[in-house]
Protein backbone atom coordinates (compact mmCIF):
# COMPACT_ATOMS: atom_id res chain seq x y z
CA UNK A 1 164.55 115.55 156.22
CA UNK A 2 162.09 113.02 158.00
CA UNK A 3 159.85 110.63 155.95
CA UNK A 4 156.57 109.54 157.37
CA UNK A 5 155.17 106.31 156.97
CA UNK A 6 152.10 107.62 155.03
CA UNK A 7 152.68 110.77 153.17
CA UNK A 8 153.08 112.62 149.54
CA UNK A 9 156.69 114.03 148.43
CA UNK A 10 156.75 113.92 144.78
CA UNK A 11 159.85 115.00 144.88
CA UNK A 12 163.73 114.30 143.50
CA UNK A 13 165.26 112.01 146.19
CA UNK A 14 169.17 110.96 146.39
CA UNK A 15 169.52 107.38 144.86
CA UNK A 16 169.84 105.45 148.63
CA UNK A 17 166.31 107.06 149.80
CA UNK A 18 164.82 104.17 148.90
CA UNK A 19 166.28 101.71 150.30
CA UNK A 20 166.37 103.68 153.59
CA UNK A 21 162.77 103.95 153.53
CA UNK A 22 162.19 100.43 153.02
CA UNK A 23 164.97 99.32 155.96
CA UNK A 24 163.46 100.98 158.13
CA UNK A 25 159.45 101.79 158.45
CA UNK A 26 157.69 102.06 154.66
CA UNK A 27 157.82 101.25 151.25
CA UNK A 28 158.08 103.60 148.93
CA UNK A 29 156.50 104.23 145.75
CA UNK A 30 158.55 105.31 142.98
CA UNK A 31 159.23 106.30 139.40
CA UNK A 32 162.32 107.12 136.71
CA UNK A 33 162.29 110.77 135.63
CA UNK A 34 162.33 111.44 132.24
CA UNK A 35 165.71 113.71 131.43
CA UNK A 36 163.41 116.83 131.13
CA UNK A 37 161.43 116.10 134.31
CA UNK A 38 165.14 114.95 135.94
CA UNK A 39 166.60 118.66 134.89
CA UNK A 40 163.19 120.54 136.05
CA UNK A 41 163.54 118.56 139.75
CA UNK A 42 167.13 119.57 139.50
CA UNK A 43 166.34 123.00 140.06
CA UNK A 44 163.55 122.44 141.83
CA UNK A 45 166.01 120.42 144.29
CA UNK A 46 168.32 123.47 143.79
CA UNK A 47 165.85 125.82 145.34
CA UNK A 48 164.65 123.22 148.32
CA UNK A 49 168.17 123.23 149.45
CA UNK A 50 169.64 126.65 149.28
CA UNK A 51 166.48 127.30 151.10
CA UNK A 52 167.20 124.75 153.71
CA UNK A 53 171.29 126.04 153.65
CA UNK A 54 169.89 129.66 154.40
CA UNK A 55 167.48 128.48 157.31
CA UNK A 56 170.14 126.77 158.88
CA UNK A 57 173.38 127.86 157.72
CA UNK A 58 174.36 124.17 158.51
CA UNK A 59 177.32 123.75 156.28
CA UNK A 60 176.23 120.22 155.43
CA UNK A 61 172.99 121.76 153.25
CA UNK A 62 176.27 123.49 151.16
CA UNK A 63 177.00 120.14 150.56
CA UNK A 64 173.62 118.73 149.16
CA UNK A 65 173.28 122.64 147.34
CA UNK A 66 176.84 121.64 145.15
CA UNK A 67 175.57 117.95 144.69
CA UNK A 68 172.45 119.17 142.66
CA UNK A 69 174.99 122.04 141.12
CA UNK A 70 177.01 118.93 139.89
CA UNK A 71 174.13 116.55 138.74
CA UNK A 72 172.85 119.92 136.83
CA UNK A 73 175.72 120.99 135.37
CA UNK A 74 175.87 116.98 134.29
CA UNK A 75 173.00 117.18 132.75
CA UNK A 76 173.60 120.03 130.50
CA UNK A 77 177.27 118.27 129.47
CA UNK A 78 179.34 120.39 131.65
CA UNK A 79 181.76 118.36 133.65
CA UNK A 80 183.16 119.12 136.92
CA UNK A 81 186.73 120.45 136.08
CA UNK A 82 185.04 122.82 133.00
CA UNK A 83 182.14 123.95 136.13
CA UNK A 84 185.56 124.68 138.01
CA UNK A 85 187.11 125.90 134.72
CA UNK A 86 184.33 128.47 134.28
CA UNK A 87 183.74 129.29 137.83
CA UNK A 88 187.83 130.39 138.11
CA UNK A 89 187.73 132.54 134.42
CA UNK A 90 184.86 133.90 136.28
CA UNK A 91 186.67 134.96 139.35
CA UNK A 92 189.88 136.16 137.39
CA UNK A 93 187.70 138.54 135.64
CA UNK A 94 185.18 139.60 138.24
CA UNK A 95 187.13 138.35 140.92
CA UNK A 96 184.94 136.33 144.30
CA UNK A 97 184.06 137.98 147.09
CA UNK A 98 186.61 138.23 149.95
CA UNK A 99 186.29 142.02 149.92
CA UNK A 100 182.71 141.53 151.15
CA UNK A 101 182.10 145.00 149.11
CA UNK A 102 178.50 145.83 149.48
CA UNK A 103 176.95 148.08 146.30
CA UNK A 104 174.42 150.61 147.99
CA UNK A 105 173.94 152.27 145.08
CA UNK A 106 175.62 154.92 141.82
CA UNK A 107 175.10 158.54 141.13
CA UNK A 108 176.24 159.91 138.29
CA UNK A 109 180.29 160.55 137.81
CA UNK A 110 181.08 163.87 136.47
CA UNK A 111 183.29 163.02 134.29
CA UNK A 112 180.15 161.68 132.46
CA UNK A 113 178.01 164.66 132.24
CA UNK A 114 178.75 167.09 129.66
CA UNK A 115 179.37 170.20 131.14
């Protein structure tokens, strides 16, 4: 993303923005998020990037897309082995998706209707 010297984000930045900013052509203004703002800007963030992943399929927006996946699951207690933890009991039961099956659609089995 590209900052401007005069402009309005209000928006969740990484820690180092900052400074960046300020080395190089501004200063920025800036506050501390409460922990309900923080989680809100989380997903706000979450939706920015999977936006920006899915405009570009550049694989380094999967990258900022599972750093605001980490800082949220953080924030709700969930470290990143028990994410992983979850994620794999997921997959073992529904399994992932290297079948690339695509659901069109269900009719009705026979073996349901009462004949």
């Amino acid at each position: 993303m590209a900052y401007s010297k005069n402009a309005e984000y209000n928006k969740l930045v990484r820690d180092n923005i900052p400074e960046i900013i300020q080395s190089h052509w501004a200063t920025p203004i800036t506050r501390i998020a409460s922990n309900e703002e923080f989680f809100e800007r989380l997903k706000d963030k979450l939706t920015e990037e999977v936006k920006e992943y899915l405009e570009s399929t550049d694989t380094q927006e999967l990258a900022d897309i599972l750093e605001v996946i980490y800082a949220l699951a953080e924030q709700q207690n969930i470290t990143r082995d028990k994410l992983e933890e979850i994620r794999l009991a997921k997959q073992a039961s529904r399994w992932a998706f290297k079948r690339k099956i695509i659901l069109e659609r269900t009719v009705e089995s026979v073996k349901d209707t009462i004949l």
